[in-house]
PDB file of N, CA and C in Angstrom:
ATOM      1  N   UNK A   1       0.845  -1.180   0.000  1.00  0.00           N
ATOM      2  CA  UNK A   1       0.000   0.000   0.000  1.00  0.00           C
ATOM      3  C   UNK A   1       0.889   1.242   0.000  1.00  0.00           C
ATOM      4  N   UNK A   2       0.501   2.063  -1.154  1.00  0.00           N
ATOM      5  CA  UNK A   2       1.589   3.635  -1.140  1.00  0.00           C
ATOM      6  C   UNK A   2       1.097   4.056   0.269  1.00  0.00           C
ATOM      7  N   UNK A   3       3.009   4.756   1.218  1.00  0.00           N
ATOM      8  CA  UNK A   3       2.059   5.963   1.722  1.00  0.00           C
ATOM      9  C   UNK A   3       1.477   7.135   1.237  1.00  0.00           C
ATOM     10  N   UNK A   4       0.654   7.583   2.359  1.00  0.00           N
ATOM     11  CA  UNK A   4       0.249   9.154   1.910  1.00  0.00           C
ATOM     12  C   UNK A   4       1.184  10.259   1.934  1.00  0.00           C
ATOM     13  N   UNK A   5       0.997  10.939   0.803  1.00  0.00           N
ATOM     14  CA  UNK A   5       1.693  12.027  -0.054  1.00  0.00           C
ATOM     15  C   UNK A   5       1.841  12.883   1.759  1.00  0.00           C
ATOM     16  N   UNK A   6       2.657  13.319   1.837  1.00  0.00           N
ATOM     17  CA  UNK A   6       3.083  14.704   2.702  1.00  0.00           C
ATOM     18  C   UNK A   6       2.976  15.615   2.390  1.00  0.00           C
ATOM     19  N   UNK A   7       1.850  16.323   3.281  1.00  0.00           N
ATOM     20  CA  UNK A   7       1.498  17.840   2.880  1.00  0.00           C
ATOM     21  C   UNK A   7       2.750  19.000   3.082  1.00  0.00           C
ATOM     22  N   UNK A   8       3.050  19.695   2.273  1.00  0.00           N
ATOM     23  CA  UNK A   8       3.706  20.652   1.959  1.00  0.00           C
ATOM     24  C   UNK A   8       3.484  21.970   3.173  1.00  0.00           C
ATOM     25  N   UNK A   9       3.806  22.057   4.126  1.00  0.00           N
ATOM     26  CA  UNK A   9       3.823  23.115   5.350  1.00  0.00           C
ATOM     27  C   UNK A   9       4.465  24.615   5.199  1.00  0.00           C
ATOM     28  N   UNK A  10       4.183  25.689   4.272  1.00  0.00           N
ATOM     29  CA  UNK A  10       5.057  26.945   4.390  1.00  0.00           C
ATOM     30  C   UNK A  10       5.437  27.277   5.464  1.00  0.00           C
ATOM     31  N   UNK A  11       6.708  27.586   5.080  1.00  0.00           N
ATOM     32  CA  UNK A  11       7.158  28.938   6.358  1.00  0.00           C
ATOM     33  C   UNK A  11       5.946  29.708   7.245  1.00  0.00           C
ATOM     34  N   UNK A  12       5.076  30.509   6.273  1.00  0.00           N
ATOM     35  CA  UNK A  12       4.251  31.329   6.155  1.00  0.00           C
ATOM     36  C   UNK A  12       3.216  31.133   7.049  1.00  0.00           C
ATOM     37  N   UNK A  13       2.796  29.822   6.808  1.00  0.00           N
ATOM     38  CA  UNK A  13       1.518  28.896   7.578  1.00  0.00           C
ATOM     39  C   UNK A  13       2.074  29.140   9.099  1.00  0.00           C
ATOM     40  N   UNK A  14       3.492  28.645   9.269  1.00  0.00           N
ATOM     41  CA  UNK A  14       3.964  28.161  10.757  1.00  0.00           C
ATOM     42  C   UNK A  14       4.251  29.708  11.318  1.00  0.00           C
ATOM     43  N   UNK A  15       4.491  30.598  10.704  1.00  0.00           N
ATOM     44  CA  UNK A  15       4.915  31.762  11.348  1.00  0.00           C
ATOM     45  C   UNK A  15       3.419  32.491  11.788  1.00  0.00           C
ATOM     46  N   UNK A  16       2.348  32.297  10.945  1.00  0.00           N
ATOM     47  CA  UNK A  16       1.141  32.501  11.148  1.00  0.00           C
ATOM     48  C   UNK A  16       0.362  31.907  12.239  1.00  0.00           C
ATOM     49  N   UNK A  17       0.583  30.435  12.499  1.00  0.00           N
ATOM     50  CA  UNK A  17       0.190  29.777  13.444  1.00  0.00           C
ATOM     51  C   UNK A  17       0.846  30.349  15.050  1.00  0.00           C
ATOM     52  N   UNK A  18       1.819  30.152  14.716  1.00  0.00           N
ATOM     53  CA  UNK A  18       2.517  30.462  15.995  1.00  0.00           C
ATOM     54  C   UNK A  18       1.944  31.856  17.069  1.00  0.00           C
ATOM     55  N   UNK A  19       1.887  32.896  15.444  1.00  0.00           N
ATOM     56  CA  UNK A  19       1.335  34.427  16.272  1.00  0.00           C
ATOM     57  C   UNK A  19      -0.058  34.432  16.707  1.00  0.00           C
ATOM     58  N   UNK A  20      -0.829  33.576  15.647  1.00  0.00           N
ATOM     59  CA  UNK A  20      -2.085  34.023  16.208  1.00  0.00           C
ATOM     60  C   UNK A  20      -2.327  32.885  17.089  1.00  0.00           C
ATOM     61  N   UNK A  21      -1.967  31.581  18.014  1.00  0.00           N
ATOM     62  CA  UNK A  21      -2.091  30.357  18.950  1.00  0.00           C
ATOM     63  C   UNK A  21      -1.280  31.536  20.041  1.00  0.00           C
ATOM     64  N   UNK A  22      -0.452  32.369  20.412  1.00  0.00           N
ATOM     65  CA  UNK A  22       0.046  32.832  21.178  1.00  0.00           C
ATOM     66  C   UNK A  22      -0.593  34.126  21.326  1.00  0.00           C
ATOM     67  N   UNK A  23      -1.150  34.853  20.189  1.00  0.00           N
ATOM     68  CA  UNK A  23      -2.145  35.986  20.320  1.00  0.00           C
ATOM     69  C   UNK A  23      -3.591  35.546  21.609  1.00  0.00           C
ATOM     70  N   UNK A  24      -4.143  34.087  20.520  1.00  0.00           N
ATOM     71  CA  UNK A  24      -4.996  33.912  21.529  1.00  0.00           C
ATOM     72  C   UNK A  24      -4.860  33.546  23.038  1.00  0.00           C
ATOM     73  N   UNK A  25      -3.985  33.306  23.834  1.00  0.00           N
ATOM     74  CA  UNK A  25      -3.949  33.084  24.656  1.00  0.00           C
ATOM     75  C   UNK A  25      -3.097  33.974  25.704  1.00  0.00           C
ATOM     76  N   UNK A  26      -2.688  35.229  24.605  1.00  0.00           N
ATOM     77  CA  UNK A  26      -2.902  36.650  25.413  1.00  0.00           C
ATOM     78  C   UNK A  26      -1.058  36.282  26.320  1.00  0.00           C
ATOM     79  N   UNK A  27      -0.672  37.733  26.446  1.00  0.00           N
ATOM     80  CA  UNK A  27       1.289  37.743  27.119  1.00  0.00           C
ATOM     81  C   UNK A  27       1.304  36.966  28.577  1.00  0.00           C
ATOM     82  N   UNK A  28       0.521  36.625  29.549  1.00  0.00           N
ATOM     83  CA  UNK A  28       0.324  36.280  30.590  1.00  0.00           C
ATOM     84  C   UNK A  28       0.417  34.150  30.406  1.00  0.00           C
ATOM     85  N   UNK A  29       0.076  33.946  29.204  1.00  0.00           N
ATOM     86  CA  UNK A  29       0.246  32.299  29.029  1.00  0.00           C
ATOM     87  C   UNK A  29       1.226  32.271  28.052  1.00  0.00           C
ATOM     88  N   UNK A  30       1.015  30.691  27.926  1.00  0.00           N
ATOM     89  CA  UNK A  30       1.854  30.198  27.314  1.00  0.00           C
ATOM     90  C   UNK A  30       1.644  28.692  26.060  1.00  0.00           C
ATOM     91  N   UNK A  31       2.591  28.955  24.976  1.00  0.00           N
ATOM     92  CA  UNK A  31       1.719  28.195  23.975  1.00  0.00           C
ATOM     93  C   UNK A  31       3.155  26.846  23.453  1.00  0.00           C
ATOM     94  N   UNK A  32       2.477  25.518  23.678  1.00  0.00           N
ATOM     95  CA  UNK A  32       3.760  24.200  23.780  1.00  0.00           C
ATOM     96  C   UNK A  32       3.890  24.681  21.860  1.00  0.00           C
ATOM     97  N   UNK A  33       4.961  24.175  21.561  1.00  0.00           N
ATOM     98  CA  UNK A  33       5.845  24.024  20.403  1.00  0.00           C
ATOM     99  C   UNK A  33       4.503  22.492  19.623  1.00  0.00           C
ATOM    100  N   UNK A  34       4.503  21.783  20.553  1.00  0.00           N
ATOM    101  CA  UNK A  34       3.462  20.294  19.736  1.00  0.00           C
ATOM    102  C   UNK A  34       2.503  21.139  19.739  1.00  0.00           C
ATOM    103  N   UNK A  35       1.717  21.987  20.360  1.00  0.00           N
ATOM    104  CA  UNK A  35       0.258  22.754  19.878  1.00  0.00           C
ATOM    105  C   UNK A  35       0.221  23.189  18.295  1.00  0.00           C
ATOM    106  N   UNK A  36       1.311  23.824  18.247  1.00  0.00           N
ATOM    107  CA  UNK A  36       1.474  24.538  16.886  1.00  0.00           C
ATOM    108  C   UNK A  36       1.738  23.401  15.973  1.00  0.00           C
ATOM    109  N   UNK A  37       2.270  22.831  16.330  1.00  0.00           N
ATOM    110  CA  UNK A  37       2.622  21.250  14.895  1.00  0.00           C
ATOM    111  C   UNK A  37       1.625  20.786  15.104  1.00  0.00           C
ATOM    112  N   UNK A  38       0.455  20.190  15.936  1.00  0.00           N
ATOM    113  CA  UNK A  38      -0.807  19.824  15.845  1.00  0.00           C
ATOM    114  C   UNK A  38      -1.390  20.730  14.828  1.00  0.00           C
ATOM    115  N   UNK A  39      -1.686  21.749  15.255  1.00  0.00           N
ATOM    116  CA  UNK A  39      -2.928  22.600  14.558  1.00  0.00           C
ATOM    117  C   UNK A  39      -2.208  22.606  13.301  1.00  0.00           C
ATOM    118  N   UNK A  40      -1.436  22.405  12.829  1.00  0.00           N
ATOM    119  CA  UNK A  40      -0.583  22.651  11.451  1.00  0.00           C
ATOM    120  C   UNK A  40      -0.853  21.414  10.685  1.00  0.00           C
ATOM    121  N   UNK A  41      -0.270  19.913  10.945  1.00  0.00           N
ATOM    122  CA  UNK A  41      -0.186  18.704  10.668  1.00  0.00           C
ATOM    123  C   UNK A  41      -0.620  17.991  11.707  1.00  0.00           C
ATOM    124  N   UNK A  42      -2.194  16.853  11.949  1.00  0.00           N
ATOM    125  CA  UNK A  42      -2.282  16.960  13.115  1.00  0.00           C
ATOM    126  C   UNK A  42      -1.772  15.602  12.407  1.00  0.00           C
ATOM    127  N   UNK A  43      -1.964  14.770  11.424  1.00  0.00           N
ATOM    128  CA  UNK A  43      -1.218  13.451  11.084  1.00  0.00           C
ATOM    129  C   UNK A  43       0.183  13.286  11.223  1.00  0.00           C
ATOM    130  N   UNK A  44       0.952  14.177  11.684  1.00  0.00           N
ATOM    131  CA  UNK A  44       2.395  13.965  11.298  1.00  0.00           C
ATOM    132  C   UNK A  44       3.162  15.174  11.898  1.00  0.00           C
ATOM    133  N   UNK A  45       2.579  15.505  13.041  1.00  0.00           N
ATOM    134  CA  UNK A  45       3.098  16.691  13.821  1.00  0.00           C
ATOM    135  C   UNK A  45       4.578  16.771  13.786  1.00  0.00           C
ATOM    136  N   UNK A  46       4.830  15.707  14.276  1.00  0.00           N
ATOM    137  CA  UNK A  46       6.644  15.122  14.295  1.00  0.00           C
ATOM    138  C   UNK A  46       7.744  15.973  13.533  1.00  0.00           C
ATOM    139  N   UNK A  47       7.059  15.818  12.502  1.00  0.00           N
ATOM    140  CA  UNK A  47       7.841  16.262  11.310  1.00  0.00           C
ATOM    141  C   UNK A  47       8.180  17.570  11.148  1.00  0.00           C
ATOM    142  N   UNK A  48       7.517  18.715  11.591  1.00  0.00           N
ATOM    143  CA  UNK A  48       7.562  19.743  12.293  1.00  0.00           C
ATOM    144  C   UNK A  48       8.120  20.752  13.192  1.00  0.00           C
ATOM    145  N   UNK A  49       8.736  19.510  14.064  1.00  0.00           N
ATOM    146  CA  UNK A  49       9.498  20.147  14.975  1.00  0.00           C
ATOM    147  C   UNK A  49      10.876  21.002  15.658  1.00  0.00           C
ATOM    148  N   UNK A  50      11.436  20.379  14.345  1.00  0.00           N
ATOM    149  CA  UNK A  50      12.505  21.709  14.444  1.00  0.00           C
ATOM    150  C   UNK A  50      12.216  22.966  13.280  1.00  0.00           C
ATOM    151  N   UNK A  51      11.584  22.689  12.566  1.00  0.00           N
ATOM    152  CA  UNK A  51      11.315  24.384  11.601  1.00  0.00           C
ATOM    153  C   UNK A  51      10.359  25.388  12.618  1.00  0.00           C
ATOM    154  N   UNK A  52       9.375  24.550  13.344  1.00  0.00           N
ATOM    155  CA  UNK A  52       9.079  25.395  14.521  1.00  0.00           C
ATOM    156  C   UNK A  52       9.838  25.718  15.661  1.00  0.00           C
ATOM    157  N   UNK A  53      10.802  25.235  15.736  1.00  0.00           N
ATOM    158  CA  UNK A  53      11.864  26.242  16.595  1.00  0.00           C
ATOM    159  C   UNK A  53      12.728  26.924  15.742  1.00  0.00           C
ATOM    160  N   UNK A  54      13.220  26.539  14.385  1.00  0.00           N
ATOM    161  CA  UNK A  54      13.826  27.876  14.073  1.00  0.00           C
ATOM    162  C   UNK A  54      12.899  28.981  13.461  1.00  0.00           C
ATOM    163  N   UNK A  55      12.074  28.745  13.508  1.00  0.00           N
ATOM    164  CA  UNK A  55      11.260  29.752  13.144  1.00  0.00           C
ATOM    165  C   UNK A  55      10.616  30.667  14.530  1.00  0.00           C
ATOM    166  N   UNK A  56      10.204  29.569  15.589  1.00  0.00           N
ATOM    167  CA  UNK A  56      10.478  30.273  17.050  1.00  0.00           C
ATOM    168  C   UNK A  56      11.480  30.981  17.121  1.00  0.00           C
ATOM    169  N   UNK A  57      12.542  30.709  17.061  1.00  0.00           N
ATOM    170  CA  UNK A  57      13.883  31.779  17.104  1.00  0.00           C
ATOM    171  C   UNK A  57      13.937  32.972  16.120  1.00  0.00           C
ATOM    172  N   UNK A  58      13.214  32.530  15.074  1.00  0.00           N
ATOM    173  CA  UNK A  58      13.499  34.018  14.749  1.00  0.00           C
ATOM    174  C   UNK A  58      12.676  34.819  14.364  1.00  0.00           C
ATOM    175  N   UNK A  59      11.453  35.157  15.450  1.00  0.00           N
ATOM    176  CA  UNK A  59      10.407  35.579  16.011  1.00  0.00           C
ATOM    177  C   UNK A  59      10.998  35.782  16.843  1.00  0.00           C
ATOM    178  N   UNK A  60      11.418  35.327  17.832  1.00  0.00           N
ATOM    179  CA  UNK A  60      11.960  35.604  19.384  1.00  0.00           C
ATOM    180  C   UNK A  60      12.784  37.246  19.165  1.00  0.00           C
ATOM    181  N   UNK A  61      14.084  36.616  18.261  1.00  0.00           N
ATOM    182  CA  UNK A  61      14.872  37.722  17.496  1.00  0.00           C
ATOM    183  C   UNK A  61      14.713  39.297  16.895  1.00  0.00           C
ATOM    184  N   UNK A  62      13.164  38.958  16.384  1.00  0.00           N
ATOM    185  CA  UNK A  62      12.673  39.906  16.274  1.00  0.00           C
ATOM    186  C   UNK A  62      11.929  40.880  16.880  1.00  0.00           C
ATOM    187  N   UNK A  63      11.670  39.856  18.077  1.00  0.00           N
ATOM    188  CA  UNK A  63      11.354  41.145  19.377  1.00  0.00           C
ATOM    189  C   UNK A  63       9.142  40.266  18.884  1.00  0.00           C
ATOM    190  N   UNK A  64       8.848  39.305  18.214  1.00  0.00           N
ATOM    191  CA  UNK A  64       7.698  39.115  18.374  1.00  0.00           C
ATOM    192  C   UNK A  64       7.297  38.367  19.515  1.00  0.00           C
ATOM    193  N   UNK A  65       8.066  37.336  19.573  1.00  0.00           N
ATOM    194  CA  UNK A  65       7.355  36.432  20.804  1.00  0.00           C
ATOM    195  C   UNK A  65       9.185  36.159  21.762  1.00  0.00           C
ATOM    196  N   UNK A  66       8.410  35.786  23.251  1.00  0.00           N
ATOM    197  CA  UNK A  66       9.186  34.984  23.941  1.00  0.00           C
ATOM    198  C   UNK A  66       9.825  33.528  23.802  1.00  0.00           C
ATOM    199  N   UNK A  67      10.614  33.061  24.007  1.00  0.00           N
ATOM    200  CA  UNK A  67      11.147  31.673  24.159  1.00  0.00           C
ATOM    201  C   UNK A  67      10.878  31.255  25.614  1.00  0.00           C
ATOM    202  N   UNK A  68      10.421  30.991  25.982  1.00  0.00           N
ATOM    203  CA  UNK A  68      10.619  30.196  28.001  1.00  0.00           C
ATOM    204  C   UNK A  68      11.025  29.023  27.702  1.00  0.00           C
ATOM    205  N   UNK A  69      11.519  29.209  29.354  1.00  0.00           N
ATOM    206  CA  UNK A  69      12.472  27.622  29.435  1.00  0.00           C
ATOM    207  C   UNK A  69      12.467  28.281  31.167  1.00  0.00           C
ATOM    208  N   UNK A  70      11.346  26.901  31.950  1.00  0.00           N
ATOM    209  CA  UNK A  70      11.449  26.784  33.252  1.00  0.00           C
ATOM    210  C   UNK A  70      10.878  28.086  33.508  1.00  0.00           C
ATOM    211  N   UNK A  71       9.896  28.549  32.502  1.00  0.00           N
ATOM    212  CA  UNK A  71       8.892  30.180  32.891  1.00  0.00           C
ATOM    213  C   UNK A  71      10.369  31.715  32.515  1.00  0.00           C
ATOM    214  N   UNK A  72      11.334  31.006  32.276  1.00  0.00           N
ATOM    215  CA  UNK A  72      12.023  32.312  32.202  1.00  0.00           C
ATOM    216  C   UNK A  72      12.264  32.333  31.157  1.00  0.00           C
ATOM    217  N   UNK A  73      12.538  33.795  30.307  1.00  0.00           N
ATOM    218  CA  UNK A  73      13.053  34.418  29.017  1.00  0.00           C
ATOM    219  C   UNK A  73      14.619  33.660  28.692  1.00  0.00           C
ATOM    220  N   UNK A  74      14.674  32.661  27.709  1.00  0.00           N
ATOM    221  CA  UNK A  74      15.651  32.447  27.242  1.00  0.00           C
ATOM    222  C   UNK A  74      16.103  33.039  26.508  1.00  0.00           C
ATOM    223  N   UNK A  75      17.431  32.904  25.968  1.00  0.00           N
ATOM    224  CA  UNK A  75      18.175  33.275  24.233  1.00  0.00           C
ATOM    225  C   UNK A  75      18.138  32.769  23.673  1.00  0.00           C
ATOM    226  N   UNK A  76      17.400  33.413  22.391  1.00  0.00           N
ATOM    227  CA  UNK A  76      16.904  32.708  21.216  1.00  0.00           C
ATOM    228  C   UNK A  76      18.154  31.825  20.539  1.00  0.00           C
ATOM    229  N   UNK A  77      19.136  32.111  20.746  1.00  0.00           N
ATOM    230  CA  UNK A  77      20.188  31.762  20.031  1.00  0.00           C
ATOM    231  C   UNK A  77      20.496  30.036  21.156  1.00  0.00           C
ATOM    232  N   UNK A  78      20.206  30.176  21.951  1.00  0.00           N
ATOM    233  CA  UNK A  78      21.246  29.469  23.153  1.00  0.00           C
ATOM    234  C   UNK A  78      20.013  28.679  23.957  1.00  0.00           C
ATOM    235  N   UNK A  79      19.283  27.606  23.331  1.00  0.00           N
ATOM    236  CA  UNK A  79      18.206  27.027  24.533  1.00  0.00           C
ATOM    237  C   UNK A  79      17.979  25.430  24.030  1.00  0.00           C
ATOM    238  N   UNK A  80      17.479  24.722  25.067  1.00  0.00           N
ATOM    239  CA  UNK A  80      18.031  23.564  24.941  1.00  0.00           C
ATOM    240  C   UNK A  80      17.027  23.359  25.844  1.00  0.00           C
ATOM    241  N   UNK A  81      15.962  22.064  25.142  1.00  0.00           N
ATOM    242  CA  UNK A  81      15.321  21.050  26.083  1.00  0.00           C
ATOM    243  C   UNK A  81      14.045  21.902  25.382  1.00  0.00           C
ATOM    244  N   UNK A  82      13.099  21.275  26.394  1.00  0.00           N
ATOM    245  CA  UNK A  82      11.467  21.909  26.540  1.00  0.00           C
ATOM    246  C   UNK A  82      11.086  23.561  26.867  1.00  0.00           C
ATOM    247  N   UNK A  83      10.367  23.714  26.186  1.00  0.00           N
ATOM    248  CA  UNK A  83      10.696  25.185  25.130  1.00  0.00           C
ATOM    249  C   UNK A  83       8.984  25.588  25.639  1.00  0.00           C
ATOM    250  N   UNK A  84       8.443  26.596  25.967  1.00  0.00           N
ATOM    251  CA  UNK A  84       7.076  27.346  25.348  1.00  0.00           C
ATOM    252  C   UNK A  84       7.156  28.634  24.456  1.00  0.00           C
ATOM    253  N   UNK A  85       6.290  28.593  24.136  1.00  0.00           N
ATOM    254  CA  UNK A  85       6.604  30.312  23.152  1.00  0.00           C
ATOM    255  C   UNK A  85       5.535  31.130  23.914  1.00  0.00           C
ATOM    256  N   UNK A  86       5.373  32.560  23.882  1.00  0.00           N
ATOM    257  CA  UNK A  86       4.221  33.497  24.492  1.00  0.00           C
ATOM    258  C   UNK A  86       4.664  34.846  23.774  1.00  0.00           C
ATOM    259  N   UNK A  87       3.795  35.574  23.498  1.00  0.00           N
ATOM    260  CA  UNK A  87       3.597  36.928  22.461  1.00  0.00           C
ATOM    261  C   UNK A  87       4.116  37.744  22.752  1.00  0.00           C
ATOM    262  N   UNK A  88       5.671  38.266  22.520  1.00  0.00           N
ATOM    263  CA  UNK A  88       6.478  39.241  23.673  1.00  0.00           C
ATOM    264  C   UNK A  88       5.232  40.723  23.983  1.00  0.00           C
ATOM    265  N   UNK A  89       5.564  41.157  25.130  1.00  0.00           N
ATOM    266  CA  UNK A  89       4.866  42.265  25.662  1.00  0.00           C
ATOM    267  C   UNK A  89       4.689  43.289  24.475  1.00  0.00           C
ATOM    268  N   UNK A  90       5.979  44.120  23.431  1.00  0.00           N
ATOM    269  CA  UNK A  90       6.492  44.596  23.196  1.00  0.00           C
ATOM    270  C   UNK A  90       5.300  44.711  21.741  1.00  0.00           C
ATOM    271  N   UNK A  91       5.460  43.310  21.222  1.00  0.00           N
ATOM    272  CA  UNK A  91       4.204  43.018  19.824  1.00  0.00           C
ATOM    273  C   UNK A  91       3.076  43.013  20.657  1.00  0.00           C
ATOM    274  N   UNK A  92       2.286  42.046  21.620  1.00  0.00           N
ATOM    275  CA  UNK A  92       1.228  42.621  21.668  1.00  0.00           C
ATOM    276  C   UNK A  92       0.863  43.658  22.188  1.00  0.00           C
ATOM    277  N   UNK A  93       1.369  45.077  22.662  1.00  0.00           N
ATOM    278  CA  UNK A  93       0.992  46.473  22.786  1.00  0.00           C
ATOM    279  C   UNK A  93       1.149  46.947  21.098  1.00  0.00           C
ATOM    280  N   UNK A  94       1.591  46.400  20.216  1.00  0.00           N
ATOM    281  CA  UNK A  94       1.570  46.399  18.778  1.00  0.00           C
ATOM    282  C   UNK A  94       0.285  46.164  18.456  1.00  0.00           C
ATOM    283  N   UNK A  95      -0.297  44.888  18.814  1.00  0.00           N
ATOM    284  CA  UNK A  95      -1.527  44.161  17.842  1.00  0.00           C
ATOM    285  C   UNK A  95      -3.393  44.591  19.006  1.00  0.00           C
ATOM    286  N   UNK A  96      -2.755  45.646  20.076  1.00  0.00           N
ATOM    287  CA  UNK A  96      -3.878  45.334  21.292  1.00  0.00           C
ATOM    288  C   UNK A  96      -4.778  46.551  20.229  1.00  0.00           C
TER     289      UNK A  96
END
């Protein structure tokens, strides 16, 4: 039996997902890295998971969202292990 074809995921889609899953849940929470590969690919989230951190990173970089690690502000450049993302303060007084 062929497998199924793999859907094609833009940049675009994941950078989109990310802002508005962290929009909704407002600078005070926090949004897991698998949320965003769910709502994206919920068959094959897996596959996902590191273009959503470099793409987390460079959002972070840009001053859009946070990186946490253990509730505190990491460096985007420098983080390691279990990760949340949240809408830096800075963009949402941008998007309020």
């Amino acid at each position: 039996m062929p497998q199924p074809k793999k859907r094609k995921i833009s940049d675009e889609a994941v950078v989109e997902t990310i802002i508005q899953l962290c929009t909704a849940v407002g600078p005070e929470d926090k949004v897991r890295p698998e949320d965003v590969a769910m709502e994206l690919y919920p068959e094959d989230w897996q596959s996902l998971s590191k273009r959503i951190r470099l793409i987390a990173r460079q959002l972070a970089e840009a001053g859009h969202i946070d990186i946490l690690r253990k509730g505190e502000i990491a460096d985007p450049d420098d983080f390691k292990g279990v990760y949340r993302l949240r809408i830096s303060r800075a963009f949402w007084g941008v998007i309020e």
